[in-house]
N, C-alpha and C. Protein backbone atom coordinates (compact mmCIF):
# COMPACT_ATOMS: atom_id res chain seq x y z
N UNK A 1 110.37 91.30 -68.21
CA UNK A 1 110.09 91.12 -69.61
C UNK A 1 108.69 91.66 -69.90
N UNK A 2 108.76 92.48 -71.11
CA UNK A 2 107.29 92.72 -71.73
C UNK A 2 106.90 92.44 -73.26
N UNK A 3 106.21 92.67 -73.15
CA UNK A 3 105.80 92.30 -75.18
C UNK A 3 105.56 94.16 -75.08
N UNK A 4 105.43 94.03 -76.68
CA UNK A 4 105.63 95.56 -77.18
C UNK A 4 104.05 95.73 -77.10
N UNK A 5 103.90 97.31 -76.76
CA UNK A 5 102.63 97.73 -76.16
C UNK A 5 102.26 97.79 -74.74
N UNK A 6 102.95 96.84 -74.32
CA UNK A 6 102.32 96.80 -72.75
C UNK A 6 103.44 97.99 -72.02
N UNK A 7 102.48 98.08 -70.57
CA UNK A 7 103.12 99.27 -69.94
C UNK A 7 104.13 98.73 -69.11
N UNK A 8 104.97 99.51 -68.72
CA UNK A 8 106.17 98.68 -67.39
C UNK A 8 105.72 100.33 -66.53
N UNK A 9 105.85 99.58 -65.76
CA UNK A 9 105.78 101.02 -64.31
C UNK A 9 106.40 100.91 -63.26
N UNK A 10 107.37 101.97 -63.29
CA UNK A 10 108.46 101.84 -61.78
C UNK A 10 107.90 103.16 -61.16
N UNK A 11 108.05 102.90 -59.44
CA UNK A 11 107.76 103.92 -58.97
C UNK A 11 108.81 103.78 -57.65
N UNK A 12 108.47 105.33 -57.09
CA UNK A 12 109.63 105.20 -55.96
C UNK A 12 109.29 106.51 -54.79
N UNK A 13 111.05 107.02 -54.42
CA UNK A 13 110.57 108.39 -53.97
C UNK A 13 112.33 108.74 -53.79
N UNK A 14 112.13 110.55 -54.44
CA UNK A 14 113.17 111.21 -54.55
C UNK A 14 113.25 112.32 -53.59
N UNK A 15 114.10 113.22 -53.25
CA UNK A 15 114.17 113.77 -52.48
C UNK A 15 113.07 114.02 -50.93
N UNK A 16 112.62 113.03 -50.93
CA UNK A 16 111.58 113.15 -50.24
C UNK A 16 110.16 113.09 -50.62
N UNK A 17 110.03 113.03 -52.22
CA UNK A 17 108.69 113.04 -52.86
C UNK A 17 108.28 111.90 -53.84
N UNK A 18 107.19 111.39 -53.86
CA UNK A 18 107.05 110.15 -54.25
C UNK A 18 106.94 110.57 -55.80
N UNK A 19 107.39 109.48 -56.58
CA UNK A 19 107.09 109.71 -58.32
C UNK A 19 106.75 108.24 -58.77
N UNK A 20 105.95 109.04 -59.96
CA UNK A 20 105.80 107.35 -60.80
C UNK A 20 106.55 107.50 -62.02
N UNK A 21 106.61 106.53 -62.98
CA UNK A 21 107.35 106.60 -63.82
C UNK A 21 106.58 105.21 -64.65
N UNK A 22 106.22 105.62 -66.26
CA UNK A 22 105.78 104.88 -66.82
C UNK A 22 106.14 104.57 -67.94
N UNK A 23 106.01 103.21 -68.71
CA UNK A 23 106.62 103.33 -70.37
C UNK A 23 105.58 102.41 -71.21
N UNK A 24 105.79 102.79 -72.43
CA UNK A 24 105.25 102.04 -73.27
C UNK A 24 106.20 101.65 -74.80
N UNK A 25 106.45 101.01 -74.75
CA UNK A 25 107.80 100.87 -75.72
C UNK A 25 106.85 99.87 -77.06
N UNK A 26 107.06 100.33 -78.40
CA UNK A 26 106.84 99.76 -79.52
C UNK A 26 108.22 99.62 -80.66
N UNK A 27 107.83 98.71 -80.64
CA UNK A 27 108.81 98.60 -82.34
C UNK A 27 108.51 99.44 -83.13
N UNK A 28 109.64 100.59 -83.70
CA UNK A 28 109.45 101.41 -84.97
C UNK A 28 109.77 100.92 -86.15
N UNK A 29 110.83 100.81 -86.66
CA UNK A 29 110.95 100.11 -87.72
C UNK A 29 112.36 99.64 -87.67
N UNK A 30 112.86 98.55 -88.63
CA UNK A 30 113.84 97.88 -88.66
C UNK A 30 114.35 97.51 -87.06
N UNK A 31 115.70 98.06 -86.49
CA UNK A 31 115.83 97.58 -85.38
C UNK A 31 116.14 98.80 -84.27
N UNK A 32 114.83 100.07 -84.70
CA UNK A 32 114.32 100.80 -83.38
C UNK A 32 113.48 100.98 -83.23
N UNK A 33 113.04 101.60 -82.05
CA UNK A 33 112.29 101.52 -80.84
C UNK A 33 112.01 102.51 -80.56
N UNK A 34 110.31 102.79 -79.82
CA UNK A 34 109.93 103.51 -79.94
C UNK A 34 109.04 103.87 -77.72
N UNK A 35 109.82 105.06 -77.24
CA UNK A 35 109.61 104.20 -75.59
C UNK A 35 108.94 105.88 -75.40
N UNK A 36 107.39 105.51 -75.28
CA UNK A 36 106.49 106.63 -75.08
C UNK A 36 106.81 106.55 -73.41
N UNK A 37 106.89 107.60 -72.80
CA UNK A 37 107.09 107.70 -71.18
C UNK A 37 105.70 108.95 -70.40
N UNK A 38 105.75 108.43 -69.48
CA UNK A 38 104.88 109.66 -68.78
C UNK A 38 105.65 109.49 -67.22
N UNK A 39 105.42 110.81 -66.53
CA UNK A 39 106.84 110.70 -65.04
C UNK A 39 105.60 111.90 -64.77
N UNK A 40 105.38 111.29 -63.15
CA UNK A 40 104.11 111.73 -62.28
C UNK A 40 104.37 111.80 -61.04
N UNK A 41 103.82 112.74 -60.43
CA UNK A 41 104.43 112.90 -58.68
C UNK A 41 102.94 112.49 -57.61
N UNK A 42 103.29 112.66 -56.65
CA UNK A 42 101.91 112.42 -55.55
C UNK A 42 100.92 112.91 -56.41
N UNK A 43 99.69 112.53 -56.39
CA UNK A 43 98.31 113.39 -56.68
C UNK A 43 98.02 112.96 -58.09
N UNK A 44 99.15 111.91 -58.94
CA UNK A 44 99.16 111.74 -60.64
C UNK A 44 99.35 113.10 -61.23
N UNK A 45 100.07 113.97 -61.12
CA UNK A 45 100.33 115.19 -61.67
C UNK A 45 101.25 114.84 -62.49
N UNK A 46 100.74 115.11 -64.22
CA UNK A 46 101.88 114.69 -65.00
C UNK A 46 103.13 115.36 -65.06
N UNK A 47 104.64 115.46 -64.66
CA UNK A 47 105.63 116.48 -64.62
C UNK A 47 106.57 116.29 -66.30
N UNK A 48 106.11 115.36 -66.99
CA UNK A 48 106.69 115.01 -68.15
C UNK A 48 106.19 114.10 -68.97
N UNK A 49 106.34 114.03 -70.39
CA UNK A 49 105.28 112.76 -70.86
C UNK A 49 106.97 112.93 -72.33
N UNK A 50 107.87 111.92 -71.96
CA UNK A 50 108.83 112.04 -72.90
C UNK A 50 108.88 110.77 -74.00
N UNK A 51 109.22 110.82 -75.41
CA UNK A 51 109.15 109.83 -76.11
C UNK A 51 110.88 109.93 -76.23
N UNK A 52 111.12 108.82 -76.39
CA UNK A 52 112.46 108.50 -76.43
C UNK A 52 112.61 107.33 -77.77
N UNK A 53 113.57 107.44 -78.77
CA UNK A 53 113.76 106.77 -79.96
C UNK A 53 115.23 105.53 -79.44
N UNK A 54 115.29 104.68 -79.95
CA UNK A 54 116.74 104.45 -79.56
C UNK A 54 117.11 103.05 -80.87
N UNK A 55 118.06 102.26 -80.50
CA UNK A 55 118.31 100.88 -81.44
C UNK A 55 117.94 100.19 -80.17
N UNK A 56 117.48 98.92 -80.84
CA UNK A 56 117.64 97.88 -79.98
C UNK A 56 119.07 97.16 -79.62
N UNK A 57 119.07 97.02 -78.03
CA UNK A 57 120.76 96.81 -77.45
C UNK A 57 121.05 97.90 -77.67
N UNK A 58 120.49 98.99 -77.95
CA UNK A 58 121.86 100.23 -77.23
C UNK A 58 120.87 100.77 -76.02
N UNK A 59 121.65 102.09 -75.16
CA UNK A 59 121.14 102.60 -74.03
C UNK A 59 120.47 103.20 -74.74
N UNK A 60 118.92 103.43 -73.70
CA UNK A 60 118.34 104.68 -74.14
C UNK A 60 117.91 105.69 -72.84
N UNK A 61 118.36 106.20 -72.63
CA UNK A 61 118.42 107.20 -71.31
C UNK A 61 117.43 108.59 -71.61
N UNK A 62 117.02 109.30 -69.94
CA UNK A 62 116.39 110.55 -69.57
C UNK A 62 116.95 110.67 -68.53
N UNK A 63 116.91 112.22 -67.88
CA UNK A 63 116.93 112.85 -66.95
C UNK A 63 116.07 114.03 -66.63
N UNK A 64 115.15 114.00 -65.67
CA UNK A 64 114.58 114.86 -65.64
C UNK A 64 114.92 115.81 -64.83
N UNK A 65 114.38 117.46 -65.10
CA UNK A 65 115.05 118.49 -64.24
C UNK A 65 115.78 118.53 -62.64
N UNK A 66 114.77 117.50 -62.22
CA UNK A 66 115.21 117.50 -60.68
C UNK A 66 116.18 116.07 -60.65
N UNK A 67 116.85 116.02 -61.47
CA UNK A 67 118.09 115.35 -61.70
C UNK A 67 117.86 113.41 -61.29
N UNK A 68 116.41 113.12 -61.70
CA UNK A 68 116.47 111.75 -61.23
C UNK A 68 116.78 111.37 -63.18
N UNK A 69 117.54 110.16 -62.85
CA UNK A 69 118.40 109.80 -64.12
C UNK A 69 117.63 108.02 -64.54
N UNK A 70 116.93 107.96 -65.82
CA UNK A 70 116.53 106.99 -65.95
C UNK A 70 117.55 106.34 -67.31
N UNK A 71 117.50 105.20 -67.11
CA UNK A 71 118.30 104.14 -68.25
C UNK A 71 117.92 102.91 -68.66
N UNK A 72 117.87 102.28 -69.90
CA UNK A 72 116.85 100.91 -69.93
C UNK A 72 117.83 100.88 -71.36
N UNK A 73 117.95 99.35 -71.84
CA UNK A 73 117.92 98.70 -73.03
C UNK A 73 116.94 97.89 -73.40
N UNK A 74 116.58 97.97 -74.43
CA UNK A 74 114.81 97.22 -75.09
C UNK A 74 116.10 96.14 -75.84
N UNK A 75 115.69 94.68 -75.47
CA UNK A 75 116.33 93.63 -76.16
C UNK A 75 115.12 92.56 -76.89
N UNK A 76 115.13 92.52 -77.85
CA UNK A 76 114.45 91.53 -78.23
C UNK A 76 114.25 89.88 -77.99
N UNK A 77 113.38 89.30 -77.36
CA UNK A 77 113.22 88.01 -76.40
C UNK A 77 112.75 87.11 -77.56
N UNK A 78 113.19 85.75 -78.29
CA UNK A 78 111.87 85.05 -78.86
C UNK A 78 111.31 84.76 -77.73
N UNK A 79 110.03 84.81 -78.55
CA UNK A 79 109.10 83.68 -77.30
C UNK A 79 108.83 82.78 -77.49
């Protein structure tokens, strides 16, 4: 779980090469969303910096060239 603004960061390793993967997701208006991304390899070399729009509860998906496939739903939590 995050509040809107804060970063989530997954990282890993694909074919043999390590990546990071970052988001920053805000509320746009009514009920979408707004998921600023940046995707980085060994050394912090940025290889993509993607904004992605979506609804809240639906998928909002990327794939980047070297075919790693990302997917997330932004659900709204009270707190």
């Amino acid at each position: 779980m995050t509040y809107p603004g804060e970063r989530i960061a997954l990282a890993g390793e694909h074919g043999g090469k390590p990546w990071r993967m970052e988001f920053t997701i805000q509320r746009s208006s009514g009920e979408s969303v707004r998921v600023d991304g940046k995707i980085s390899s060994s050394g912090d070399t940025t290889l993509a910096a993607p904004v992605l729009v979506g609804s809240l509860g639906q998928r909002i998906a990327m794939r980047t060239s070297d075919g790693v496939n990302v997917a997330m739903i932004v659900k709204e939590i009270a707190r």
